[in-house]
PDB file of N, CA and C in Angstrom:
ATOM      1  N   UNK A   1     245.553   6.536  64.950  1.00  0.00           N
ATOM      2  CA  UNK A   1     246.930   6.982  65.033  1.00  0.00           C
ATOM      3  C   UNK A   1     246.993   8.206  65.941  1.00  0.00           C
ATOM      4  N   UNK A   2     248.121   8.390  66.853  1.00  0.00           N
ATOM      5  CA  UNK A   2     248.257   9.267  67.738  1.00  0.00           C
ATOM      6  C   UNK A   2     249.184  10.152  67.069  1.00  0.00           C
ATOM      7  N   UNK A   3     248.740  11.766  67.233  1.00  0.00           N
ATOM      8  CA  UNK A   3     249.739  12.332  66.440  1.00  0.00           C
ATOM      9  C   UNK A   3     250.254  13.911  67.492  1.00  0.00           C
ATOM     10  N   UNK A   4     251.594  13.845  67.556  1.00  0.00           N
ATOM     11  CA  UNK A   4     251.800  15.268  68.463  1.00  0.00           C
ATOM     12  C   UNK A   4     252.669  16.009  67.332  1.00  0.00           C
ATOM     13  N   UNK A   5     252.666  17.339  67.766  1.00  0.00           N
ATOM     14  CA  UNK A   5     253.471  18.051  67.107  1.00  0.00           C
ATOM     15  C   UNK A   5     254.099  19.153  68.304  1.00  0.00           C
ATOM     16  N   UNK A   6     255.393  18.948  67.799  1.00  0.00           N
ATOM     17  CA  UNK A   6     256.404  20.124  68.744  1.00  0.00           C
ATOM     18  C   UNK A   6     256.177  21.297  67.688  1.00  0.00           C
ATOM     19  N   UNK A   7     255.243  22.332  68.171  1.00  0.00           N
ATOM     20  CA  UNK A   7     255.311  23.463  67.646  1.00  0.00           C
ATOM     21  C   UNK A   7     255.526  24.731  67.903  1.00  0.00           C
ATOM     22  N   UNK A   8     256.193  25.890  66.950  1.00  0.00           N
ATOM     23  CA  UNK A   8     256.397  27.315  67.955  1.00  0.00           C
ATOM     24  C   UNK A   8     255.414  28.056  66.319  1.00  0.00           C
ATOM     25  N   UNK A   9     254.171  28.640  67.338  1.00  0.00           N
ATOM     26  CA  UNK A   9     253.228  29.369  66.417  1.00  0.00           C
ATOM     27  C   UNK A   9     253.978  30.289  65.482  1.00  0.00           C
ATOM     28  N   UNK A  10     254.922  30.868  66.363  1.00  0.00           N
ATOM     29  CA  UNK A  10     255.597  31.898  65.547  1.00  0.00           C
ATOM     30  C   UNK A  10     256.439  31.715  64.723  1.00  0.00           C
ATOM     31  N   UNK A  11     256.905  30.324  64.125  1.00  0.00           N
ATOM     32  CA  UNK A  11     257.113  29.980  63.217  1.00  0.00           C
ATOM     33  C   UNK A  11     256.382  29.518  61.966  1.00  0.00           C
ATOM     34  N   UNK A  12     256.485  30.111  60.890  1.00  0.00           N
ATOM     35  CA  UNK A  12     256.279  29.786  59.589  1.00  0.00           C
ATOM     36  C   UNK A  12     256.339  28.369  59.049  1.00  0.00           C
ATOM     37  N   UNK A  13     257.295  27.836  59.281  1.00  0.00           N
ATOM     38  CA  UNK A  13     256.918  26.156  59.043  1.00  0.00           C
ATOM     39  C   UNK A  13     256.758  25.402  59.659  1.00  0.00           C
ATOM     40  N   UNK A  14     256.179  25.911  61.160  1.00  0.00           N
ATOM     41  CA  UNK A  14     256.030  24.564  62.062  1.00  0.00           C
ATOM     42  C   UNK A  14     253.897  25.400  61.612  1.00  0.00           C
ATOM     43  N   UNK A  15     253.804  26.525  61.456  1.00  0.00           N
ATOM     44  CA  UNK A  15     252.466  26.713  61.275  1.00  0.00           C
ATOM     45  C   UNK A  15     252.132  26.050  59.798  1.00  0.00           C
ATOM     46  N   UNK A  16     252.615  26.110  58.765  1.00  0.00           N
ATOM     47  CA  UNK A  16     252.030  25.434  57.905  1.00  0.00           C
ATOM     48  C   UNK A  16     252.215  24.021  57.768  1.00  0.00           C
ATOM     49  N   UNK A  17     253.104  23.184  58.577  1.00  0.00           N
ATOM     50  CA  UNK A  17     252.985  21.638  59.043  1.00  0.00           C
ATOM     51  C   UNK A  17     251.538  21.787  59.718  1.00  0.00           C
ATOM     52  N   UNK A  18     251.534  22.469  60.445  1.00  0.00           N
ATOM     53  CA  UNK A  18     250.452  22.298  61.407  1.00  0.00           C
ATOM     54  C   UNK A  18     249.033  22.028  60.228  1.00  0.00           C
ATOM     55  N   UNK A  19     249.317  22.952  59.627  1.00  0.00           N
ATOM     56  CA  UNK A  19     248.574  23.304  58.532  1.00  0.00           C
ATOM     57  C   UNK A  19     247.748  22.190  57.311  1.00  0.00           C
ATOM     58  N   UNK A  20     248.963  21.108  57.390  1.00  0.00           N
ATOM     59  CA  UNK A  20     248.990  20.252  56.278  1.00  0.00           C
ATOM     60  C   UNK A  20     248.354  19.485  57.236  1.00  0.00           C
ATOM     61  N   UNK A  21     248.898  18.924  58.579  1.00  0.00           N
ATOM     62  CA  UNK A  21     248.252  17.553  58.979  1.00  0.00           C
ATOM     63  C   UNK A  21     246.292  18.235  59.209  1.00  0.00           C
ATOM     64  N   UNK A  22     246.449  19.202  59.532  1.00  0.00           N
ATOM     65  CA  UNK A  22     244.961  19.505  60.023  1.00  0.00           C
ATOM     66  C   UNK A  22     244.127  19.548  58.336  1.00  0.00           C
ATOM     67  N   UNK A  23     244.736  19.548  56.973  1.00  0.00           N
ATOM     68  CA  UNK A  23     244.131  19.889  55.756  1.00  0.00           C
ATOM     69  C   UNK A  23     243.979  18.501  55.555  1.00  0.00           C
ATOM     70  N   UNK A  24     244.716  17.154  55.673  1.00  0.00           N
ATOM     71  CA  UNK A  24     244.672  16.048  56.264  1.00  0.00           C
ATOM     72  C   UNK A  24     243.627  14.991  57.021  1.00  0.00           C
ATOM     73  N   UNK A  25     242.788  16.007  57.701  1.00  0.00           N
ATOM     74  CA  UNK A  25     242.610  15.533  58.650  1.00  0.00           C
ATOM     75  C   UNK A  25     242.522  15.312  60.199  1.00  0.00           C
ATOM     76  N   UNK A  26     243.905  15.634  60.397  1.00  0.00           N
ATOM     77  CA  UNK A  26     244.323  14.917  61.511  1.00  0.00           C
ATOM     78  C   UNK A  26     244.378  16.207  62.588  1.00  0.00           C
ATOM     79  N   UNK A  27     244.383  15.861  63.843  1.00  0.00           N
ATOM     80  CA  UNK A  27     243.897  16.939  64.358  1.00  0.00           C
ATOM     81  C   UNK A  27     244.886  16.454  65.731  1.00  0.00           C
ATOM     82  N   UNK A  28     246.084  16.578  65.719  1.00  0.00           N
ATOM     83  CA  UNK A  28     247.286  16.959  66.400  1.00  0.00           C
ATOM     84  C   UNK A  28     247.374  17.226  67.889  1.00  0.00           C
ATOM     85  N   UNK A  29     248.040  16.409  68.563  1.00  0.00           N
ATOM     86  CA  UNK A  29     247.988  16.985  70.090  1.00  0.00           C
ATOM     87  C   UNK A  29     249.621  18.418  69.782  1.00  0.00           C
ATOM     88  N   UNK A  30     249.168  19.620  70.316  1.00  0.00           N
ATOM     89  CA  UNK A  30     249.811  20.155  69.895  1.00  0.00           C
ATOM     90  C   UNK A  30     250.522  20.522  71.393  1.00  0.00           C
ATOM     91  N   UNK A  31     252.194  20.556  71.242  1.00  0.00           N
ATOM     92  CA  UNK A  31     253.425  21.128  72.345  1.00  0.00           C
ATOM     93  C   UNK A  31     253.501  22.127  71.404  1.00  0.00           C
ATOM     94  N   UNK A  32     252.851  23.158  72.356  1.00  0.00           N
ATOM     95  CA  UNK A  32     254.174  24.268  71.982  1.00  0.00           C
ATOM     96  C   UNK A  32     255.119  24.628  72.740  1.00  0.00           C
ATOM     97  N   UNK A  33     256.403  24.051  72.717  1.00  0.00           N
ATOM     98  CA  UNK A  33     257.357  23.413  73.215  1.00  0.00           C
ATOM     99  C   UNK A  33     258.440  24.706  74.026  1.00  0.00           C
ATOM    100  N   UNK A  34     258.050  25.594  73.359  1.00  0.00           N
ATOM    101  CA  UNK A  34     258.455  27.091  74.248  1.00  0.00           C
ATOM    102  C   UNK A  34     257.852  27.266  75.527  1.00  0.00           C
ATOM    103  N   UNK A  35     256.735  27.133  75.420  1.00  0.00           N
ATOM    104  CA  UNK A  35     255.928  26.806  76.699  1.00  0.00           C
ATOM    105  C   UNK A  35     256.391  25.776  77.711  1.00  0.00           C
ATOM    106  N   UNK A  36     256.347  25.078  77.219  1.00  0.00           N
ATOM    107  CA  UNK A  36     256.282  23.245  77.693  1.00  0.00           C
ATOM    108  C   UNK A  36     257.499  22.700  76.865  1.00  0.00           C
ATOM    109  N   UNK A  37     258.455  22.451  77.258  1.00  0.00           N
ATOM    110  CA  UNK A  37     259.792  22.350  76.767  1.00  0.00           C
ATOM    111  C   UNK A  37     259.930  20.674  77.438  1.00  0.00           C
ATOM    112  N   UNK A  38     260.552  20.145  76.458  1.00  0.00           N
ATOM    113  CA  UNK A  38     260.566  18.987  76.586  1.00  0.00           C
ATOM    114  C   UNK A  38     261.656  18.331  77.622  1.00  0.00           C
ATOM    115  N   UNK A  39     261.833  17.491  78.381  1.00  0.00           N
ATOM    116  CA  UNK A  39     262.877  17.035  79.246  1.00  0.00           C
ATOM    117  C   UNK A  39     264.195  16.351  78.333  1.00  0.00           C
ATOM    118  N   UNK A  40     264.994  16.183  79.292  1.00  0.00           N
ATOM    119  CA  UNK A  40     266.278  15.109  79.077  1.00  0.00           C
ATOM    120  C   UNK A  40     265.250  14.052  78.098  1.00  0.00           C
ATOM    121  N   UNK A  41     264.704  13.273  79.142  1.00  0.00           N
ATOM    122  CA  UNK A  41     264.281  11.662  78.277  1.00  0.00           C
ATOM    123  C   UNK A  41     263.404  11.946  77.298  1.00  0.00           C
ATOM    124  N   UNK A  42     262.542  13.175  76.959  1.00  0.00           N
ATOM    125  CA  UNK A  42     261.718  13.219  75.967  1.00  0.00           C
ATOM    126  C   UNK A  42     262.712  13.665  74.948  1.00  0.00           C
ATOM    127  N   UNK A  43     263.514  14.302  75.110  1.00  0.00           N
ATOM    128  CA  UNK A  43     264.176  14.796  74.085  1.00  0.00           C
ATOM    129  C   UNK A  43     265.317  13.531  73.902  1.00  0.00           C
ATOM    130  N   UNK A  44     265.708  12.418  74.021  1.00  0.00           N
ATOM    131  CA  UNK A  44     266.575  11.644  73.740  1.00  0.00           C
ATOM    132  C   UNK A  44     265.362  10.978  73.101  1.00  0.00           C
ATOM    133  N   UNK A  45     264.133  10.550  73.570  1.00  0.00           N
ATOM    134  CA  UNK A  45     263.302   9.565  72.767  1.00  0.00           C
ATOM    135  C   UNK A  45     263.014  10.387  71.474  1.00  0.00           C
ATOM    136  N   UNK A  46     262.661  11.653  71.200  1.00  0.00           N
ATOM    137  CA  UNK A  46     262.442  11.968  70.132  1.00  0.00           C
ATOM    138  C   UNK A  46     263.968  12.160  69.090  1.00  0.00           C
ATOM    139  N   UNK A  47     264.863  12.002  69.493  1.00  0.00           N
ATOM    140  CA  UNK A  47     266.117  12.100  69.010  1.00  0.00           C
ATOM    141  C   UNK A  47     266.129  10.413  67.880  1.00  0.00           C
ATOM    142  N   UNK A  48     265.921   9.682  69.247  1.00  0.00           N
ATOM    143  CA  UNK A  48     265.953   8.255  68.668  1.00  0.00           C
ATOM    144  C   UNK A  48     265.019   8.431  67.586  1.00  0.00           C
ATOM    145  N   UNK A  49     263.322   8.394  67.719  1.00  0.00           N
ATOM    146  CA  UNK A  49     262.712   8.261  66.754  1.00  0.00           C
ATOM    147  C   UNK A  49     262.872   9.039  65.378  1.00  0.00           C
ATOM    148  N   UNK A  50     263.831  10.576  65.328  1.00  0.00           N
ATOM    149  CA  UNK A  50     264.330  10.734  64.474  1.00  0.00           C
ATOM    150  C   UNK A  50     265.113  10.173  63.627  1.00  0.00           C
ATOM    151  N   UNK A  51     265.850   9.649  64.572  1.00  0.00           N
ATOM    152  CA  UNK A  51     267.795   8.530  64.117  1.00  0.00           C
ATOM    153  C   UNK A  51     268.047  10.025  64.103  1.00  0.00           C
ATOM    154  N   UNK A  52     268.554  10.867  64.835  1.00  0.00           N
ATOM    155  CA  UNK A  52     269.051  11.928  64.613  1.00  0.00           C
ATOM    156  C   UNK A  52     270.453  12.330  65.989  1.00  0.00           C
ATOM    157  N   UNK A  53     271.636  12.707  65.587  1.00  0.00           N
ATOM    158  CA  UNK A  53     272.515  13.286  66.589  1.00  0.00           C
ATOM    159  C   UNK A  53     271.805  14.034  67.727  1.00  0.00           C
ATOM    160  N   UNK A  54     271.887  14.693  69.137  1.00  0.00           N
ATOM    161  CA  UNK A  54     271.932  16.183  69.013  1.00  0.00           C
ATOM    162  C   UNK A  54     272.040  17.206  68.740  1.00  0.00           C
ATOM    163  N   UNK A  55     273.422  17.294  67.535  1.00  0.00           N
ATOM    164  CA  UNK A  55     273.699  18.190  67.067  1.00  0.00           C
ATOM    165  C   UNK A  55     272.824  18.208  66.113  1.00  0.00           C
ATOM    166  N   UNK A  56     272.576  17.856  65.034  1.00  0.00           N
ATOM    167  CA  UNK A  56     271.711  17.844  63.431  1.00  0.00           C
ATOM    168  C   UNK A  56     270.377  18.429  63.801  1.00  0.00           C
ATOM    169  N   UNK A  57     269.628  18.310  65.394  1.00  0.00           N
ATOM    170  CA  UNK A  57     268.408  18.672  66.068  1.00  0.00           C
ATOM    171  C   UNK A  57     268.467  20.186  66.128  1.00  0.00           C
ATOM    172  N   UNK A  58     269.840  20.575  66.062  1.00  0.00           N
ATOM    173  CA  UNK A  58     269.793  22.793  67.208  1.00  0.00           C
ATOM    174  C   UNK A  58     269.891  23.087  65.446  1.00  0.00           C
ATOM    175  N   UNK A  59     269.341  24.380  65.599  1.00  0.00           N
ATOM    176  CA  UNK A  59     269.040  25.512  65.259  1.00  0.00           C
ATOM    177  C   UNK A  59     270.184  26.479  64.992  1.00  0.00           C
ATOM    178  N   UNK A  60     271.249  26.554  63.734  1.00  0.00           N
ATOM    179  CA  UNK A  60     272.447  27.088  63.804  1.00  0.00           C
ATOM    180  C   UNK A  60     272.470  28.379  64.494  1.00  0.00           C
ATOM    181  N   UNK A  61     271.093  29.411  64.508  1.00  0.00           N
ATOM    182  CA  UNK A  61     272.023  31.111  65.251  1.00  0.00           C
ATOM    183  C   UNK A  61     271.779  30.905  65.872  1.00  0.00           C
ATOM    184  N   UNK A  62     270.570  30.117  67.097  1.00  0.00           N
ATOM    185  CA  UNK A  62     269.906  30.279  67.919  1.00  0.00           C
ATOM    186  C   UNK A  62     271.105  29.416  68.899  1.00  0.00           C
ATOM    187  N   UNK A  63     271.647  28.465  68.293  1.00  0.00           N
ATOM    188  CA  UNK A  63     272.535  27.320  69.011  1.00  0.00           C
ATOM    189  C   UNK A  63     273.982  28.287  69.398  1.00  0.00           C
ATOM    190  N   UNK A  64     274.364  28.629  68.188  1.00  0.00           N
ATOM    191  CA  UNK A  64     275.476  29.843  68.893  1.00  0.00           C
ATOM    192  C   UNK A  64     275.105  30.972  69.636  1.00  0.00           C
ATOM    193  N   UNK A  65     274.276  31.349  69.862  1.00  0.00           N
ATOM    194  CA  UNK A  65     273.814  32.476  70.811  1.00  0.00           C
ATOM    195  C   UNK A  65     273.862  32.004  72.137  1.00  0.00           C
ATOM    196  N   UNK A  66     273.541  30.240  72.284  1.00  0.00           N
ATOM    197  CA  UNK A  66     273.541  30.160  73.415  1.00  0.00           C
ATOM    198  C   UNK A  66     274.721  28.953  74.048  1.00  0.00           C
ATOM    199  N   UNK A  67     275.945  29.441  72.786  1.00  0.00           N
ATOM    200  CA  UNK A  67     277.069  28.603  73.137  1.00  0.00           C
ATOM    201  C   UNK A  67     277.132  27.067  73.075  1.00  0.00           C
ATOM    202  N   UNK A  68     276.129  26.581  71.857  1.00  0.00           N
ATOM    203  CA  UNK A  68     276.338  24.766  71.946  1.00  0.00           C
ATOM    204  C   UNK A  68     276.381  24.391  70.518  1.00  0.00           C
ATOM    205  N   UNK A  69     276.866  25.762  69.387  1.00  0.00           N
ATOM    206  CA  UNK A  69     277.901  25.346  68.632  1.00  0.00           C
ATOM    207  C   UNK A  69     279.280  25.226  68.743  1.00  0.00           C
ATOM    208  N   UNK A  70     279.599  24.824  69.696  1.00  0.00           N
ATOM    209  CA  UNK A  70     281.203  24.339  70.065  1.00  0.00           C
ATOM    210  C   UNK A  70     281.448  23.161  69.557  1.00  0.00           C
ATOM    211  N   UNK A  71     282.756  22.746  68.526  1.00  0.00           N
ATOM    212  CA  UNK A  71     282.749  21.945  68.503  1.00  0.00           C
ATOM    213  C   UNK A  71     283.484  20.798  69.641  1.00  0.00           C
ATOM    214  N   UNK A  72     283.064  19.540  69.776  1.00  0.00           N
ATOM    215  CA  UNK A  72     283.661  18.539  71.187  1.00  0.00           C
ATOM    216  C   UNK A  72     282.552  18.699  72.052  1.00  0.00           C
ATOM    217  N   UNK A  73     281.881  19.647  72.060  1.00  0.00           N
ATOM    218  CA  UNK A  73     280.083  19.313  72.621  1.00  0.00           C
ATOM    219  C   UNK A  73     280.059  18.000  72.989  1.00  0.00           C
ATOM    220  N   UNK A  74     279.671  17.078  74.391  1.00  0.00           N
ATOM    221  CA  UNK A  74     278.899  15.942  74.121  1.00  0.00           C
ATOM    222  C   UNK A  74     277.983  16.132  74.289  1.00  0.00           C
ATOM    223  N   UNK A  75     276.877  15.003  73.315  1.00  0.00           N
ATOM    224  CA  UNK A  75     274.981  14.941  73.359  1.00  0.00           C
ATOM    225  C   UNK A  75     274.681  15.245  74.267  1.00  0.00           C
ATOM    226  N   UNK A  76     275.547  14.457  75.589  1.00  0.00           N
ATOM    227  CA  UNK A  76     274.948  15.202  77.054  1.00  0.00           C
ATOM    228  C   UNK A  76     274.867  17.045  77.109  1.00  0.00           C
ATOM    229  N   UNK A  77     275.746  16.667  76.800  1.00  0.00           N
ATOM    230  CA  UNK A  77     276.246  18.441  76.671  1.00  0.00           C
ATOM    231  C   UNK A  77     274.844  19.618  75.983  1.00  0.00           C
ATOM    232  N   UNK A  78     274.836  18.768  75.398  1.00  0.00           N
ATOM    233  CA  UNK A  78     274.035  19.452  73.574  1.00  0.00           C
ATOM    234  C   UNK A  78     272.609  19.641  74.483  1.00  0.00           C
ATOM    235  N   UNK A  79     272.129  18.369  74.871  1.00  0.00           N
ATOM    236  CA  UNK A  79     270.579  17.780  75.230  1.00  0.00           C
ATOM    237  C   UNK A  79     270.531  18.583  76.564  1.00  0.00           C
ATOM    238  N   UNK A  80     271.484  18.998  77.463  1.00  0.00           N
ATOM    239  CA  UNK A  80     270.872  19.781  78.915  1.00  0.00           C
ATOM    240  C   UNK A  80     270.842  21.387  78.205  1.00  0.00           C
ATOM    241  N   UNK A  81     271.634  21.943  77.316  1.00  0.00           N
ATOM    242  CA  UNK A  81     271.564  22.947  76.528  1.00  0.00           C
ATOM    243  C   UNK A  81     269.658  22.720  75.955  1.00  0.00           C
ATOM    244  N   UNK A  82     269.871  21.673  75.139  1.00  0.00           N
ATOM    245  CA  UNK A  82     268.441  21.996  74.716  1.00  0.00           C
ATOM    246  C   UNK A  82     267.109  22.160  76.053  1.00  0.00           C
ATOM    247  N   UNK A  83     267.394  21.437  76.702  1.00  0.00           N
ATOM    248  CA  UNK A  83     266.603  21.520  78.060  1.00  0.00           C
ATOM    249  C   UNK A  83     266.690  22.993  78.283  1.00  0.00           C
ATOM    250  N   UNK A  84     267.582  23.590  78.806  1.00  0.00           N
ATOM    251  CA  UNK A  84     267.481  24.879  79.184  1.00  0.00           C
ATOM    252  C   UNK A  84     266.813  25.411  78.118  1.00  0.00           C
ATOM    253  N   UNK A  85     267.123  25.805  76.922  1.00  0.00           N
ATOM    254  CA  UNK A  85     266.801  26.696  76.145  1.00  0.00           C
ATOM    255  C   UNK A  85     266.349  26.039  74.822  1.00  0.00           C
ATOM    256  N   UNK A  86     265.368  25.617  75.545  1.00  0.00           N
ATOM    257  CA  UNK A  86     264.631  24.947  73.442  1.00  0.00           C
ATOM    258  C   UNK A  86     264.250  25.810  72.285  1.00  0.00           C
ATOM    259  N   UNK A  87     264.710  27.004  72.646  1.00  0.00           N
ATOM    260  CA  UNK A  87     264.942  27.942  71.452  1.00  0.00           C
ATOM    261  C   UNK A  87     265.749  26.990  70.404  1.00  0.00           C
ATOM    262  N   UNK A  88     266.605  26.283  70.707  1.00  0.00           N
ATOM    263  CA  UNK A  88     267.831  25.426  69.705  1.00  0.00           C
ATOM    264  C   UNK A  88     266.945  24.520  69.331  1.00  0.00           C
ATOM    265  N   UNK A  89     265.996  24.108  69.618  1.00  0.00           N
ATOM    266  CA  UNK A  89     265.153  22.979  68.933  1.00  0.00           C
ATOM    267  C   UNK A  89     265.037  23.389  67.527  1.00  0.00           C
ATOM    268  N   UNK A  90     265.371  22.601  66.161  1.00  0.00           N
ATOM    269  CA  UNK A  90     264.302  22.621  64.976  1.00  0.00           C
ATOM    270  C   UNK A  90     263.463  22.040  65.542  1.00  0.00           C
ATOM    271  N   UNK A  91     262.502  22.802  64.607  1.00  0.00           N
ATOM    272  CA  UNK A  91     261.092  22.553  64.330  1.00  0.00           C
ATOM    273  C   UNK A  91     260.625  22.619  63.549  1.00  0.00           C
ATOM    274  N   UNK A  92     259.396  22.464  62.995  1.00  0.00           N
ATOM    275  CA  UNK A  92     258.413  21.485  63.958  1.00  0.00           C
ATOM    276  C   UNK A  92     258.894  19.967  63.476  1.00  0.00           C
ATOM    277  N   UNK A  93     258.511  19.019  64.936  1.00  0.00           N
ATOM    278  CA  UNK A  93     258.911  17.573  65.091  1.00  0.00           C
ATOM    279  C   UNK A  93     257.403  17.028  64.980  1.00  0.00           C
ATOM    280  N   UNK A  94     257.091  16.026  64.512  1.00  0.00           N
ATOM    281  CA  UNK A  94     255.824  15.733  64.709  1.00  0.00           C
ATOM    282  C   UNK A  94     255.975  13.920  64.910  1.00  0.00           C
ATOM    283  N   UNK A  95     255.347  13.737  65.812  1.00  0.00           N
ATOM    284  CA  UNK A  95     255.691  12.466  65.975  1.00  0.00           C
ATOM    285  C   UNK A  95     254.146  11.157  66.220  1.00  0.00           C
ATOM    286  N   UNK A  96     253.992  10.434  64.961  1.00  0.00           N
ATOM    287  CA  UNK A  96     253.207   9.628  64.969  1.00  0.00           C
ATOM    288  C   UNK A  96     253.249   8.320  65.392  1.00  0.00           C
ATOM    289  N   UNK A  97     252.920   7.653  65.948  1.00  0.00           N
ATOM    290  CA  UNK A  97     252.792   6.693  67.004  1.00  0.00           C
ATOM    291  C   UNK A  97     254.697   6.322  67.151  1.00  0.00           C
ATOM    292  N   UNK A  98     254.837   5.641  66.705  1.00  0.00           N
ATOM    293  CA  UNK A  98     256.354   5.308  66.968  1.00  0.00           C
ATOM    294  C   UNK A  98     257.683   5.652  65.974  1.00  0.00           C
ATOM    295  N   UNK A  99     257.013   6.808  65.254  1.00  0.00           N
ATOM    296  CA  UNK A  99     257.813   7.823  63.999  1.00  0.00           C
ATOM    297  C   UNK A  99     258.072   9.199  64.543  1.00  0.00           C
ATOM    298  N   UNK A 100     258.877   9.280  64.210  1.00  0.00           N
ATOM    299  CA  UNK A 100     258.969  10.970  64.386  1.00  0.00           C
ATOM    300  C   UNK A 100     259.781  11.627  62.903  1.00  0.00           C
ATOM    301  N   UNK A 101     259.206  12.908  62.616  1.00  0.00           N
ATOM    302  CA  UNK A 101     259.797  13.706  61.602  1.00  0.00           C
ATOM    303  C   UNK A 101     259.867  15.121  61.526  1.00  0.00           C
ATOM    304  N   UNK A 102     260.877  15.773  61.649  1.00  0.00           N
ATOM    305  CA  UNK A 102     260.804  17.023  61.272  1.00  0.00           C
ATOM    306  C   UNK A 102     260.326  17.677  59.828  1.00  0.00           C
ATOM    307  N   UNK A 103     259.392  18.481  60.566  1.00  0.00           N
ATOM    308  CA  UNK A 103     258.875  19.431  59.375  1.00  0.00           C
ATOM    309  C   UNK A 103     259.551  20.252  58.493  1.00  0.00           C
ATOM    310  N   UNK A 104     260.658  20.039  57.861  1.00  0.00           N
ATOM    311  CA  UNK A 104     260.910  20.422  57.054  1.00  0.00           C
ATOM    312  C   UNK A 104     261.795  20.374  56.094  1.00  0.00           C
ATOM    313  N   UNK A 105     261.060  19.917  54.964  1.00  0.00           N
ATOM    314  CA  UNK A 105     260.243  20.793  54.417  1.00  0.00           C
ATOM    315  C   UNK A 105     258.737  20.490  55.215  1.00  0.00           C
ATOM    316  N   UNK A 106     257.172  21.430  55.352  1.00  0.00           N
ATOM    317  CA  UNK A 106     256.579  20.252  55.781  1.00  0.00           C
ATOM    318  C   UNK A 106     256.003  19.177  55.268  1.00  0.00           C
ATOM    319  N   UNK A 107     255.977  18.815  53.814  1.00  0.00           N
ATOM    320  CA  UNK A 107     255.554  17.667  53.548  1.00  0.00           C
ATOM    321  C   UNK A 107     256.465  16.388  53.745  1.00  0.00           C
ATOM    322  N   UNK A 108     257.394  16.746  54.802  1.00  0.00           N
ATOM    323  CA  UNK A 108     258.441  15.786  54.951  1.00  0.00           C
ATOM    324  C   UNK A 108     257.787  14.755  56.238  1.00  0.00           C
ATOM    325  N   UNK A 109     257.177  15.503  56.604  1.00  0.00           N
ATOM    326  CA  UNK A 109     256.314  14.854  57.752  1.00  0.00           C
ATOM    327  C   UNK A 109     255.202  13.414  57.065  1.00  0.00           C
ATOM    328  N   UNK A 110     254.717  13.722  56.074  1.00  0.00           N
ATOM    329  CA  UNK A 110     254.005  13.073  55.181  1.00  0.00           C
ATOM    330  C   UNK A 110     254.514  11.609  55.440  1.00  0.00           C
ATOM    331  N   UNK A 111     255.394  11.103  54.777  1.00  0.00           N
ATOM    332  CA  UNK A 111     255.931  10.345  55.108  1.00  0.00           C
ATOM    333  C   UNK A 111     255.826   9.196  56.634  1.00  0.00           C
ATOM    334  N   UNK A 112     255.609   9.639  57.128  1.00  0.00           N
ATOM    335  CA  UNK A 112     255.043   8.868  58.769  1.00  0.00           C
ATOM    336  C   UNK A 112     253.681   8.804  59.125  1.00  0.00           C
ATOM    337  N   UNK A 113     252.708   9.559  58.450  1.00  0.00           N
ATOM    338  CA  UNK A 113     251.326   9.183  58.425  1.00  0.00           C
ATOM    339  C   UNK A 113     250.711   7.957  57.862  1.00  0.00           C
TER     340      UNK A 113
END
């Protein structure tokens, strides 16, 4: 099984997801996605493998700070916002072969292993 994780170290629950799959086992291709920020199409494919909106994906202060809690937003709208500034990303996403789940809580990830 192929396993990535969208992670920001400096978060608390994308580090103890990290935490669980590696106590696990599993030993994670790791994005840290601040760095290496995901595109348009990566971020619509991981949207899909969520079943998730754009919106339900941002980060409520971080998303108004950078103006894409408006409501009438379109996804387009939402998803070049997240492009620029994946600060609005939740996290951590971890995505196993053709699953994806956000970490959190992180044993929510569990579930797709």
């Amino acid at each position: 099984m192929s396993v990535t994780i969208y992670h920001n170290p400096r978060c608390g629950k994308s580090r103890a997801t990290l935490a669980l799959l590696e106590k696990k086992g599993i030993r994670p291709r790791i994005v840290e996605y601040l760095k290496t920020p995901p595109d348009k199409a990566e971020l619509k494919r991981l949207l899909r493998l969520l079943g998730m909106r754009p919106r339900e994906l941002l980060r409520a202060k971080e998303a108004k700070k950078a103006g894409l809690d408006k409501p009438g937003l379109s996804d387009d709208a939402i998803i070049a916002g997240m492009v620029k500034h994946p600060i609005v990303i939740e996290r951590p996403i971890v995505v196993a072969d053709a699953r994806a789940a956000l970490g959190r809580p992180p044993e929510a990830v569990l579930k797709i292993l």
